[in-house]
Protein backbone atom coordinates (compact mmCIF):
# COMPACT_ATOMS: atom_id res chain seq x y z
CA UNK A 1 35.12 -20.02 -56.94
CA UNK A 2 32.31 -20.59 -54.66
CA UNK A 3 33.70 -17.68 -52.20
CA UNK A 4 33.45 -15.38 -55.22
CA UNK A 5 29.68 -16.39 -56.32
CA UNK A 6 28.72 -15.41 -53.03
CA UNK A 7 30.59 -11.98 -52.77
CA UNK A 8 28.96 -11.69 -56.16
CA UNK A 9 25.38 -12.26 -54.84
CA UNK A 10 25.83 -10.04 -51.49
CA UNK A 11 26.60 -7.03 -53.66
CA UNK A 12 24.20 -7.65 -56.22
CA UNK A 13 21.28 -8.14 -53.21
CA UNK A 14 22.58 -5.10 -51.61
CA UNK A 15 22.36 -3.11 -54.55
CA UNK A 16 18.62 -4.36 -55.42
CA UNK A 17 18.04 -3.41 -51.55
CA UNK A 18 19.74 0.06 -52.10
CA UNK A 19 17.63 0.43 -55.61
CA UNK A 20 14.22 -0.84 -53.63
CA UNK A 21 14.56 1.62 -50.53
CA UNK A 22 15.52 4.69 -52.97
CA UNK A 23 11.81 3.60 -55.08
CA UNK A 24 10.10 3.33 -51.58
CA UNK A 25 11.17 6.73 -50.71
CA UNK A 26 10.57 8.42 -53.45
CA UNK A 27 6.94 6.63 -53.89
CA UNK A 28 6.36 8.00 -50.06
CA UNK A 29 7.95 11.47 -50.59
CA UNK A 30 5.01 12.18 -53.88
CA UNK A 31 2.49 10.43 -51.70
CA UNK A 32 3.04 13.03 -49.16
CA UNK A 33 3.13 15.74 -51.32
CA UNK A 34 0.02 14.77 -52.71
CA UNK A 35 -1.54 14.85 -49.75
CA UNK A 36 -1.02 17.72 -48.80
CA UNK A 37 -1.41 19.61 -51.84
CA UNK A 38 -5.06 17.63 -51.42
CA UNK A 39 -5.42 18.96 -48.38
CA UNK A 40 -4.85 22.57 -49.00
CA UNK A 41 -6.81 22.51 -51.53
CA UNK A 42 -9.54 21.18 -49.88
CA UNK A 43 -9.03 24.42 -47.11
CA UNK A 44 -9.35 26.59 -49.97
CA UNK A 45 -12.40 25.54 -51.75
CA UNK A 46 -13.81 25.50 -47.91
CA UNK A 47 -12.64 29.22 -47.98
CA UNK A 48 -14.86 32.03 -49.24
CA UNK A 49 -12.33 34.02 -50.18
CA UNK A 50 -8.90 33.03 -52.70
CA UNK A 51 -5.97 34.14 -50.50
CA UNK A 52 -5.45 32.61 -46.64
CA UNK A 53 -2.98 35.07 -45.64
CA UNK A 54 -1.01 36.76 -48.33
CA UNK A 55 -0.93 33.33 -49.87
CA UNK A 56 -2.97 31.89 -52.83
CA UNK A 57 -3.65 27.97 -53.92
CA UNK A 58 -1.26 28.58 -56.29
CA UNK A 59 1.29 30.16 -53.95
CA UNK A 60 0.62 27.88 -51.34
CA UNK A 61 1.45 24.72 -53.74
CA UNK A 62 4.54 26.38 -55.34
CA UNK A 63 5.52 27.06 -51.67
CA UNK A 64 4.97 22.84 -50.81
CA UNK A 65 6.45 21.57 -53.49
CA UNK A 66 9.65 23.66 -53.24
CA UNK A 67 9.70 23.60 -49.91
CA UNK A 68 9.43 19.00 -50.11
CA UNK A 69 12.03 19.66 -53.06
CA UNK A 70 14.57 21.46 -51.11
CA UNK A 71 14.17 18.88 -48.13
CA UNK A 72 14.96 15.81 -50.17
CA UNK A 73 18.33 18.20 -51.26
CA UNK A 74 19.94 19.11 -47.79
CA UNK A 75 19.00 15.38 -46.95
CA UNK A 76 20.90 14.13 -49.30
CA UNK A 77 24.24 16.85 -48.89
CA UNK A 78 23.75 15.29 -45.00
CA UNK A 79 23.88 11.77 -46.01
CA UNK A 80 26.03 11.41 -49.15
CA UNK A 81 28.51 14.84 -47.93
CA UNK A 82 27.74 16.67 -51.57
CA UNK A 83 29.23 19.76 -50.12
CA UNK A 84 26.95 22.04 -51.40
């Protein structure tokens, strides 16, 4: 019985350690995106005129969030093999 309680307890630590990193990550991945949506927007008011480019605020955040968005995606089809 006592083998089994601790099989029990490595697979429920490693799934609070699986739970924790996945939090983490996510907590990071808006932090950066924050960031740098703070940060453009901080080049734009700094701007006299709306566009940089071709590109407005409003394209330019579109553009980061999409762009963070599509990261997390293929990261994940690498690591877990989605296939997609």
């Amino acid at each position: 019985m006592n083998k089994y309680l601790r099989i029990l307890y490595s697979q429920i630590s490693s799934q609070l350690i699986y739970k924790f990193d996945t939090c983490v990550k996510l907590a990071l991945k808006v932090m950066q995106i924050l960031t740098t949506v703070f940060i453009w927007k901080a080049i734009y008011i700094s701007n006299e005129y709306n566009y940089i480019g071709e590109y407005s605020y409003n394209n330019m955040i579109m553009y980061i969030i999409l762009a963070n968005v599509a990261s997390v995606i293929f990261l994940l089809n690498l690591v877990l093999g989605w296939g997609l």
